[in-house]
Protein backbone atom coordinates (compact mmCIF):
# COMPACT_ATOMS: atom_id res chain seq x y z
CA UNK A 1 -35.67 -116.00 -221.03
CA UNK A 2 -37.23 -116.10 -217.50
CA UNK A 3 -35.41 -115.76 -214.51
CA UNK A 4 -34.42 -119.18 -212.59
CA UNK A 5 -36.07 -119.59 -209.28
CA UNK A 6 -33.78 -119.36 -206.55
CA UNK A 7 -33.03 -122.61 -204.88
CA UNK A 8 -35.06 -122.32 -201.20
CA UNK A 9 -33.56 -123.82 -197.65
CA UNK A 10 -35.10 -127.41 -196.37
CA UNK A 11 -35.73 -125.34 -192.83
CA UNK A 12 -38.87 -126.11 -190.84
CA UNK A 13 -40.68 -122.89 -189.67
CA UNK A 14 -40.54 -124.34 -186.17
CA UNK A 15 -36.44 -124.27 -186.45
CA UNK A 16 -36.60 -120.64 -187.30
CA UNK A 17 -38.74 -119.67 -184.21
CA UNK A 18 -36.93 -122.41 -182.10
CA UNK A 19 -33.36 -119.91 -183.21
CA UNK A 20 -35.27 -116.47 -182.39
CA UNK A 21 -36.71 -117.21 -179.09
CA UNK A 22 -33.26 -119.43 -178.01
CA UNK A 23 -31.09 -116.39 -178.57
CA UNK A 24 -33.89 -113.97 -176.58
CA UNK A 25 -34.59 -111.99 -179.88
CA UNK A 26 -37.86 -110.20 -179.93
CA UNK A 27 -39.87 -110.98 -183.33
CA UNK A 28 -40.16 -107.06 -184.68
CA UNK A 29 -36.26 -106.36 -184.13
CA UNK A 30 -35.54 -109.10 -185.97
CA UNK A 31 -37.87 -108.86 -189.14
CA UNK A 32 -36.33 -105.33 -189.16
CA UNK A 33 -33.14 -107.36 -190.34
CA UNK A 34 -35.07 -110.02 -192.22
CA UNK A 35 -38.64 -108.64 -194.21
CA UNK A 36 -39.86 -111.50 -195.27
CA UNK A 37 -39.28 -113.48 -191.14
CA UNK A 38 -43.78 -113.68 -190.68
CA UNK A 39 -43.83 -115.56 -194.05
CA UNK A 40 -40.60 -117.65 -193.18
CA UNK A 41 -42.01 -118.49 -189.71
CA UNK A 42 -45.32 -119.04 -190.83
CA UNK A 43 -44.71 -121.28 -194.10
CA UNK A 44 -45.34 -119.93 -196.42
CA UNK A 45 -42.27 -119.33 -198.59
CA UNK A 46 -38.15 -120.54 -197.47
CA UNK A 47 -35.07 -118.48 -196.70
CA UNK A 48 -32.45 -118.96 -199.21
CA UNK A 49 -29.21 -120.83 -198.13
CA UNK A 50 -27.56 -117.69 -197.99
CA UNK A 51 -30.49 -115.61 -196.10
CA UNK A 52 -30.00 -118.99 -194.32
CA UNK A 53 -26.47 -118.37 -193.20
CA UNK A 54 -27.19 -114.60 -192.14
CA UNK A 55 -29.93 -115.91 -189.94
CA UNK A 56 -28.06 -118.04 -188.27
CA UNK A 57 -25.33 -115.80 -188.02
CA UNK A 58 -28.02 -113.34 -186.60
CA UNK A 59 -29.25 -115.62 -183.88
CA UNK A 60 -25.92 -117.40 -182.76
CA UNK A 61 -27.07 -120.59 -184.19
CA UNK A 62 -25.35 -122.62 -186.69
CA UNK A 63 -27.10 -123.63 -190.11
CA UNK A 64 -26.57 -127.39 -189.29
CA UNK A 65 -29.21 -126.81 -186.37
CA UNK A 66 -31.52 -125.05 -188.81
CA UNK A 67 -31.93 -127.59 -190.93
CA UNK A 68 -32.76 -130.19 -188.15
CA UNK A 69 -35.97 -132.20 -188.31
CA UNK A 70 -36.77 -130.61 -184.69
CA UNK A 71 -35.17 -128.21 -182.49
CA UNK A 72 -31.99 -130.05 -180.47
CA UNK A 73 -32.41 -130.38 -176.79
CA UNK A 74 -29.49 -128.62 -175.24
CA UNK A 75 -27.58 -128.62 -172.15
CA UNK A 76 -24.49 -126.69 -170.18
CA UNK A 77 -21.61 -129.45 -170.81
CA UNK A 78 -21.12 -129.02 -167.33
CA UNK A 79 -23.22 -130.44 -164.31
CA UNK A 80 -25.60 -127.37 -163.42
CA UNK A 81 -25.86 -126.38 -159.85
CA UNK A 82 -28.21 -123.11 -160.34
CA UNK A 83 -31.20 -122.90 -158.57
CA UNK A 84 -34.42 -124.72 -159.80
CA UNK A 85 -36.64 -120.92 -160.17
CA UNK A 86 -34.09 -119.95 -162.77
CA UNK A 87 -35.65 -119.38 -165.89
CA UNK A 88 -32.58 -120.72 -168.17
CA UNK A 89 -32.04 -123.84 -166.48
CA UNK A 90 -33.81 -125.84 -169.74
CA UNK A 91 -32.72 -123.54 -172.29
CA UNK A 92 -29.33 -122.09 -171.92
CA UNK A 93 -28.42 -119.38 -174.18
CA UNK A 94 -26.35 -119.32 -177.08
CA UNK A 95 -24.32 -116.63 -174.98
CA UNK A 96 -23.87 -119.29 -171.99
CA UNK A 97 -23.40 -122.03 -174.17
CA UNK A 98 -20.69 -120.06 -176.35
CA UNK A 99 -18.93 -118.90 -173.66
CA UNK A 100 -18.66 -122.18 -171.63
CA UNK A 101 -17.13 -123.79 -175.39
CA UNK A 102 -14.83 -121.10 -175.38
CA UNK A 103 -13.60 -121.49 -171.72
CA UNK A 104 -13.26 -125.32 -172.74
CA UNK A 105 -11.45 -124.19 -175.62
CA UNK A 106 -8.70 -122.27 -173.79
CA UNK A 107 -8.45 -125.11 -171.17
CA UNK A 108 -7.51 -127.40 -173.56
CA UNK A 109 -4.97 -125.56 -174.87
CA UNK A 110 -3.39 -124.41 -171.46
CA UNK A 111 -3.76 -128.09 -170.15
CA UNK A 112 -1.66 -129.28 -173.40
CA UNK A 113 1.25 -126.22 -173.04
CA UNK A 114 1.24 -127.03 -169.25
CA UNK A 115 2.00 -130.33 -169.58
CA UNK A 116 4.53 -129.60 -172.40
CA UNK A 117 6.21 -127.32 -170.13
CA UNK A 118 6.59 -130.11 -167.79
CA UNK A 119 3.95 -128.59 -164.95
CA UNK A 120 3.11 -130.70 -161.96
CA UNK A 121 -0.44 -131.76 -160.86
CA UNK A 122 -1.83 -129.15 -158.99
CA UNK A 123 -2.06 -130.61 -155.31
CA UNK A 124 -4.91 -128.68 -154.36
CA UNK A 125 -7.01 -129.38 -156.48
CA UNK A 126 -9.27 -131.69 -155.57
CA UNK A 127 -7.78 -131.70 -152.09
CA UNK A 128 -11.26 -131.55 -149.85
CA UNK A 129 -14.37 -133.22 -149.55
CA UNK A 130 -17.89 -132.38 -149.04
CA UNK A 131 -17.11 -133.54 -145.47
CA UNK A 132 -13.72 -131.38 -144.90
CA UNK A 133 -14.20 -129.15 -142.66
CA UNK A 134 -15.41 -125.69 -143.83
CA UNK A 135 -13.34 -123.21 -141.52
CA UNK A 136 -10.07 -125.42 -141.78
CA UNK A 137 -10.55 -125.29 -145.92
CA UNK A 138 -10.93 -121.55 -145.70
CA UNK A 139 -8.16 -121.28 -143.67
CA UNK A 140 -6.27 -123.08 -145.89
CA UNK A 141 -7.68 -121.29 -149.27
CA UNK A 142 -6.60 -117.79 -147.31
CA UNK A 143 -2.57 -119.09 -147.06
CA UNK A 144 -2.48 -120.57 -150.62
CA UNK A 145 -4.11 -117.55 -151.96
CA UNK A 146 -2.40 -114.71 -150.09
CA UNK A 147 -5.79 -113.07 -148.62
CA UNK A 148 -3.89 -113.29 -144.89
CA UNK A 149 -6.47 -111.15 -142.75
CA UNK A 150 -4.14 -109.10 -140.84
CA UNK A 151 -2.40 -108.07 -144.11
CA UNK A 152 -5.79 -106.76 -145.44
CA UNK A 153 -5.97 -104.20 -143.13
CA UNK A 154 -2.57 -102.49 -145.68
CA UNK A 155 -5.09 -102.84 -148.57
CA UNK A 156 -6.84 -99.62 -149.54
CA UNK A 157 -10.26 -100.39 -150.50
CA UNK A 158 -11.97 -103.64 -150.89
CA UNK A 159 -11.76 -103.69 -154.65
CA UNK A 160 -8.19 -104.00 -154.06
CA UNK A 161 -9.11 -107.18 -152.09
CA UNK A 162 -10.62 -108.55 -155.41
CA UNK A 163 -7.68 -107.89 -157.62
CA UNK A 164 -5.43 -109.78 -154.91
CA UNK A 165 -7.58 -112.85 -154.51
CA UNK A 166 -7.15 -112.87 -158.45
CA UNK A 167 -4.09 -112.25 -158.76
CA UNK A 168 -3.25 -115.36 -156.11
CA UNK A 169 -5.56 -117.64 -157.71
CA UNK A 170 -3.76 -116.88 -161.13
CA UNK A 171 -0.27 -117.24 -159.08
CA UNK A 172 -1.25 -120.58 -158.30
CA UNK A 173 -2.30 -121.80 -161.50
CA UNK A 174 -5.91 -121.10 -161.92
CA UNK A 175 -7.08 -119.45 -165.21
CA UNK A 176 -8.89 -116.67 -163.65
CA UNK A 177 -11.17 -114.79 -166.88
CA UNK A 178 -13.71 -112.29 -166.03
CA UNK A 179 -16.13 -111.13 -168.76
CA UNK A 180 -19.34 -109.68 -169.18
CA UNK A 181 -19.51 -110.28 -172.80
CA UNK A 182 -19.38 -113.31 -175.45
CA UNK A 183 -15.46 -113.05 -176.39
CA UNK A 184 -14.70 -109.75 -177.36
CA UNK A 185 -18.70 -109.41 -178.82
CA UNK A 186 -19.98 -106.03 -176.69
CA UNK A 187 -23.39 -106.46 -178.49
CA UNK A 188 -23.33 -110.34 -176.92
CA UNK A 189 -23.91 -109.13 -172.99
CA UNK A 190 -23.54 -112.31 -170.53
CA UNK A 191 -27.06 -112.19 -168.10
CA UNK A 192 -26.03 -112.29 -164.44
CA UNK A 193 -29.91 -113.42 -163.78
CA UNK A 194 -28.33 -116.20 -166.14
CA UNK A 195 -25.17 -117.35 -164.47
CA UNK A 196 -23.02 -115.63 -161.59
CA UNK A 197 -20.06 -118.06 -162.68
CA UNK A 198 -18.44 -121.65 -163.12
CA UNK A 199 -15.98 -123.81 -162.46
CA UNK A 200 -14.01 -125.97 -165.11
CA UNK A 201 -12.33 -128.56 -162.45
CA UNK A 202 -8.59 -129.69 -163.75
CA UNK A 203 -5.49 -130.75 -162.27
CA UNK A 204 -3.18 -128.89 -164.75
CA UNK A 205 -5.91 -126.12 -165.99
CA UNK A 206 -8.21 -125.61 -163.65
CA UNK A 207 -10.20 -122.84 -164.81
CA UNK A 208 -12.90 -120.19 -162.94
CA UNK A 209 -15.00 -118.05 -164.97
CA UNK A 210 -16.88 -114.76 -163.37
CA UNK A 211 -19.55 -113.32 -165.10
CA UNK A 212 -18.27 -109.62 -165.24
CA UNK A 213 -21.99 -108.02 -165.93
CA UNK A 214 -22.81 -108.66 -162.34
CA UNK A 215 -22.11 -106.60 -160.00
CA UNK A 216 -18.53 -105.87 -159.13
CA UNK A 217 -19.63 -106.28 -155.06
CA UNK A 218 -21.04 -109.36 -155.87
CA UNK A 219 -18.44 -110.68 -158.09
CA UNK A 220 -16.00 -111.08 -154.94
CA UNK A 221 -18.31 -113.79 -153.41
CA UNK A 222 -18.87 -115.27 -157.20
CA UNK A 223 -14.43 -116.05 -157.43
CA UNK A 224 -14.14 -117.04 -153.81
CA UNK A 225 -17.34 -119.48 -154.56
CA UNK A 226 -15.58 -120.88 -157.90
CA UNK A 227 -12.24 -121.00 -156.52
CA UNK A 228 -13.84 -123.09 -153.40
CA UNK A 229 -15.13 -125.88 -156.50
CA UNK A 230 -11.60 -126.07 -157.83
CA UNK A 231 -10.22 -127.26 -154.32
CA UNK A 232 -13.08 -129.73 -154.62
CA UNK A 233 -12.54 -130.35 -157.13
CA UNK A 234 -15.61 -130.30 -158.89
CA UNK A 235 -16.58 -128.44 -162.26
CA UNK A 236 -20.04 -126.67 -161.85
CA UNK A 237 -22.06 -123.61 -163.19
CA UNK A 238 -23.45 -121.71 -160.52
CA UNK A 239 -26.10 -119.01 -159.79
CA UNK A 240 -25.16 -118.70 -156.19
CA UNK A 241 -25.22 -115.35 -154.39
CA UNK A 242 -24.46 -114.69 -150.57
CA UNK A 243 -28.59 -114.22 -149.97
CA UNK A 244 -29.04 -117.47 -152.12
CA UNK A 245 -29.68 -120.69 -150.11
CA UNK A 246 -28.47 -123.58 -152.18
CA UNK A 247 -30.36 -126.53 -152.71
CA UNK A 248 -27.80 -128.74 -153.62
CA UNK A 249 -25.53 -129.90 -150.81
CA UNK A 250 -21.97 -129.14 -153.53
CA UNK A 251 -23.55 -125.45 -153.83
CA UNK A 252 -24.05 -125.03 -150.03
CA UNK A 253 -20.69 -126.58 -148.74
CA UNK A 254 -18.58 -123.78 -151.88
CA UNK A 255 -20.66 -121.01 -150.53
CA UNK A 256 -20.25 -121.85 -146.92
CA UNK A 257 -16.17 -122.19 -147.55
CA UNK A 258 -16.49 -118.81 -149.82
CA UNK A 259 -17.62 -116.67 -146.97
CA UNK A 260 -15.48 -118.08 -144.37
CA UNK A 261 -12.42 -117.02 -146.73
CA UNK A 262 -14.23 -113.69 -146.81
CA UNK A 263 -15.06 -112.87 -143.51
CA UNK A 264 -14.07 -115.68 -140.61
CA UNK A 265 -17.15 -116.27 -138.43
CA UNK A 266 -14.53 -116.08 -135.43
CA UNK A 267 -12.82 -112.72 -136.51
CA UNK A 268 -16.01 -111.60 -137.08
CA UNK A 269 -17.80 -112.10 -133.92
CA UNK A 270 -14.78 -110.27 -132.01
CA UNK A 271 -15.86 -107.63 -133.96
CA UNK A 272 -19.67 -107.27 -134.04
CA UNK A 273 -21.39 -104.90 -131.91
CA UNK A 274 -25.18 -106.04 -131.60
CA UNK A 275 -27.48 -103.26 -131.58
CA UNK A 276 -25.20 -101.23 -133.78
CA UNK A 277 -27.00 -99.22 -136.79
CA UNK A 278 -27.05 -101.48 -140.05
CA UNK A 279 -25.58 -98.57 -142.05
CA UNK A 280 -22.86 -97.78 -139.30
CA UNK A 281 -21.99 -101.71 -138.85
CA UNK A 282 -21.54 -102.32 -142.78
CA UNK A 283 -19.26 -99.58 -143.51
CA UNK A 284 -17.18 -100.11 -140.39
CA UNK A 285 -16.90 -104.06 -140.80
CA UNK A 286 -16.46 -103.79 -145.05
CA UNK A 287 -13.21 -101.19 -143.79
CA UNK A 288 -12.37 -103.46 -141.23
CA UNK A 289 -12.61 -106.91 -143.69
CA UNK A 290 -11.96 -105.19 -146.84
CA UNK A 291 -15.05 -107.08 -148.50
CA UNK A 292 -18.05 -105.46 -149.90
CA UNK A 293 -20.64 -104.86 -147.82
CA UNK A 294 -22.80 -107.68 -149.31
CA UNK A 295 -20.53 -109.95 -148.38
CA UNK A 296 -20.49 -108.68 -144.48
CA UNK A 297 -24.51 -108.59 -144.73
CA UNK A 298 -24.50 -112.43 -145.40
CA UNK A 299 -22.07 -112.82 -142.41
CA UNK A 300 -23.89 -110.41 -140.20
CA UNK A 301 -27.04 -112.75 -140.92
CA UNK A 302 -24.66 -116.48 -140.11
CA UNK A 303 -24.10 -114.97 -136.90
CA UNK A 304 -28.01 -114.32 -136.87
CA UNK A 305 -27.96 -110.53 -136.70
CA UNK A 306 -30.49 -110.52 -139.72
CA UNK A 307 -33.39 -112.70 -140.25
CA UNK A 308 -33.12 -114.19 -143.58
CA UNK A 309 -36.12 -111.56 -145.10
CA UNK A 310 -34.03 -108.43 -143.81
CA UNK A 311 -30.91 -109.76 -145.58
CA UNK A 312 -32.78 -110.16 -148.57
CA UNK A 313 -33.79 -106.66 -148.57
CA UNK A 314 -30.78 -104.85 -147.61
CA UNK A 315 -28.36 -107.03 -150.05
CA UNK A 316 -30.79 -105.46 -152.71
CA UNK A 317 -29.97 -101.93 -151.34
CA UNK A 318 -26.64 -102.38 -151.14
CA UNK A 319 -26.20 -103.35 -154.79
CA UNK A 320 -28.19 -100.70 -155.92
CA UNK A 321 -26.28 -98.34 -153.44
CA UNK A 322 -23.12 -99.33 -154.75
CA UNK A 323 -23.91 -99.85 -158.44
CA UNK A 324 -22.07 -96.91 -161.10
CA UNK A 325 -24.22 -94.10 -161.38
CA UNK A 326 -22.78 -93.68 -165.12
CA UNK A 327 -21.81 -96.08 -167.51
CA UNK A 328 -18.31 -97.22 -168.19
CA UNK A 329 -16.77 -95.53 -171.23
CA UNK A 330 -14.76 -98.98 -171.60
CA UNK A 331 -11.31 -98.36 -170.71
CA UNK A 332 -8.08 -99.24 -171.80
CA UNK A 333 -8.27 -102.46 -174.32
CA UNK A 334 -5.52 -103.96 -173.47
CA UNK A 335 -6.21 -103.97 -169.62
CA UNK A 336 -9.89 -105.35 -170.44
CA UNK A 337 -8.02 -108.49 -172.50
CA UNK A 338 -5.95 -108.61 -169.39
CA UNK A 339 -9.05 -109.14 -167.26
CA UNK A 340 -11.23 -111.00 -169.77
CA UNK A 341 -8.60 -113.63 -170.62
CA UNK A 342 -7.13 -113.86 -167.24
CA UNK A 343 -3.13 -112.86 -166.94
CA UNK A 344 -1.60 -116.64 -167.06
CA UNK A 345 -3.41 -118.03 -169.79
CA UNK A 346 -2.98 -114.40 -172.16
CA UNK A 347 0.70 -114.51 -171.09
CA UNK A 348 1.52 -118.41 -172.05
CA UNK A 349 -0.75 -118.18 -175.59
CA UNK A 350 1.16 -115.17 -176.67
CA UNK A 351 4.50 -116.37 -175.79
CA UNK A 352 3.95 -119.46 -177.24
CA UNK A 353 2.48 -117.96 -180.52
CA UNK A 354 4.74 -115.59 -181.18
CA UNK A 355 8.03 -118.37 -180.70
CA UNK A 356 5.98 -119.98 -183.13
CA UNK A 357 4.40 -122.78 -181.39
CA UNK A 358 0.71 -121.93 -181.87
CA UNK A 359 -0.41 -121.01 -185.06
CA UNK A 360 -1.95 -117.50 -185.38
CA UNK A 361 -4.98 -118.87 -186.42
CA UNK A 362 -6.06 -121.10 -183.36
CA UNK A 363 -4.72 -118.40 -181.21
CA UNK A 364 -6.55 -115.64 -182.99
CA UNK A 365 -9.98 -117.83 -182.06
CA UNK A 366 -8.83 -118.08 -178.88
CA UNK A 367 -8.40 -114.52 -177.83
CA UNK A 368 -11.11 -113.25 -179.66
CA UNK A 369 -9.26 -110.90 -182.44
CA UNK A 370 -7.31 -111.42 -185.42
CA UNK A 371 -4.51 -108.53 -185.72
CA UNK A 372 -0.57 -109.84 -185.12
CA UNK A 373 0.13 -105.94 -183.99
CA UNK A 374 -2.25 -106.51 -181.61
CA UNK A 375 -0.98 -109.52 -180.37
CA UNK A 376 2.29 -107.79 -180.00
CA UNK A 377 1.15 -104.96 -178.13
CA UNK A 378 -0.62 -107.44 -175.52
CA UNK A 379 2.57 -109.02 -175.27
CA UNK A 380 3.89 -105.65 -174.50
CA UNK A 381 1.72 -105.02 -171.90
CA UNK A 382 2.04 -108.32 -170.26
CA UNK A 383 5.88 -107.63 -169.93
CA UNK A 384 6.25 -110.88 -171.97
CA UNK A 385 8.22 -109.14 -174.75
């Protein structure tokens, strides 16, 4: 008796190369996966629904968009403040896209246990204007968040100065999450030529996301940028840098506020020595500040020590200066979810799963793994059990 034909997926060819070249796949890697991908792509024979299913699982699609008539036009749920050269602007992807739904995701769910815990409005959020004025909002950024200057001078090393900033946003009641990956995906790396970060604006949740593939130097300008949104209250995604000039007038006012809670213009110029050696001038001021040095090159240039060509050129040093000379073996898990899911929001999901008000499920997609011991050991570690 002859074998029955297998039943073929109604996918266009065009579909098929619209997933590859949305998730950044190059065609021979992934006909090593799939043999048969030329013929697919070309027409002249069908996946099967379940070849289907691993392709889309392959190229972070879903099958639904496979078997559109035409590839869907997509775009960051978010408005989109990066600049107009980025290449990613009209085609996010799937990494971008995923993370921004899951950063949505664990909003939601903090906004709805906030307000069942009977949390206020957050006052400052939303508190300025695009007409406030940029030192006073710094200066009032620096009290709310701790970063006092004098008190920075106690603070070892300017990573240090990070972790506070962090640590005062998430005091306040900002989901701060820093990742460099999809989830917990390490094959699913974010692109910091991408996205540097964004903003999810919200009275009750606001939430900042950093993208923690960048550079750790630059990442301090990327939180203090985001965190300047949230006091305008205004959700964005955001490719700004402290070399970048902004076209949009949102973009310039957060990054003008973001380096005045660095490095005040005023403190600084009491302390700038024209004429002094670049290399001399960076490492005293970054001591001095406790900022990276990138940051103190974009100030150096505001109070017009460096034309805007020069900063350019040493910000490009400096990141390559300061970048690890060997790769991270990856650390401590637990202290990674600390980072990646930001302290507040890991602490309230995994109270409020394990008292039985979230079910494991929804809180499993949330943090990005699926083992109870392991959500009892990150309880642990939180100091929550």
């Amino acid at each position: 008796m002859a074998k029955a034909a297998r039943v073929r997926a109604e996918v266009k060819p065009k579909l098929l190369r619209w997933a590859r070249e949305r998730a950044g796949l190059q065609f021979d890697d992934l006909a090593r996966r799939f043999p048969r991908l030329a013929r697919w792509e070309s027409g002249e024979t069908r996946p099967t629904r379940k070849q289907l299913e691993r392709f889309a699982k392959a190229t972070y699609a879903t099958v639904d968009h496979l078997l559109l008539t035409k590839p869907p036009v997509e775009r960051v749920p978010i408005p989109d403040f990066r600049a107009a050269g980025n290449a990613r602007i009209g085609q996010p992807s799937p990494n971008l896209l995923d993370t921004l739904s899951l950063c949505q995701q664990r909003q939601a769910w903090y906004r709805d246990f906030a307000r069942a815990q009977g949390d206020k409005r957050l006052a400052f959020v939303g508190s300025v204007n695009l007409t406030s004025d940029i030192a006073a909002t710094a200066a009032a950024m620096q009290s709310a968040l701790g970063l006092d200057l004098e008190e920075r001078r106690t603070i070892p090393a300017w990573d240090k100065t990070l972790r506070r900033l962090s640590n005062g946003a998430d005091a306040l009641g900002i989901l701060v999450m820093v990742n460099g990956v999809v989830g917990n995906n390490s094959y699913r790396r974010l692109d910091p030529q991408e996205f540097c970060g964004f903003a999810l604006s919200d009275a009750r949740a606001p939430l900042v996301f950093i993208n923690g593939a960048d550079a750790k130097a630059a990442q301090m300008f990327t939180l203090a940028h985001a965190l300047a949104h949230v006091w305008l209250g205004r959700s964005a995604l955001s490719d700004a840098t402290p070399v970048t000039a902004p076209e949009h007038d949102v973009e310039r006012w957060c990054s003008a506020v973001a380096a005045e809670v660095l490095v005040p213009l005023d403190a600084l110029r009491a302390e700038y020595r024209r004429g002094e050696e670049l290399r001399n001038a960076l490492t005293r001021l970054a001591r001095r500040f406790k900022v990276s040095t990138p940051i103190i090159l974009r100030r150096i240039h505001d109070l017009g020590g460096l034309a805007h060509n020069e900063l350019r050129q040493a910000y490009e040093r400096e990141l390559e200066r300061l970048r690890p000379k060997r790769k991270s073996s990856g650390g401590d898990f637990y202290r990674t979810q600390g980072v990646r899911l930001g302290q507040r929001f890991a602490r309230a999901l995994v109270l409020s799963t394990l008292e039985g008000d979230t079910e494991h499920g929804h809180a499993f997609r949330l943090l990005g793994f699926s083992k109870l011991a392991t959500l009892r050991e990150l309880g642990h570690r939180l100091g929550v059990l």
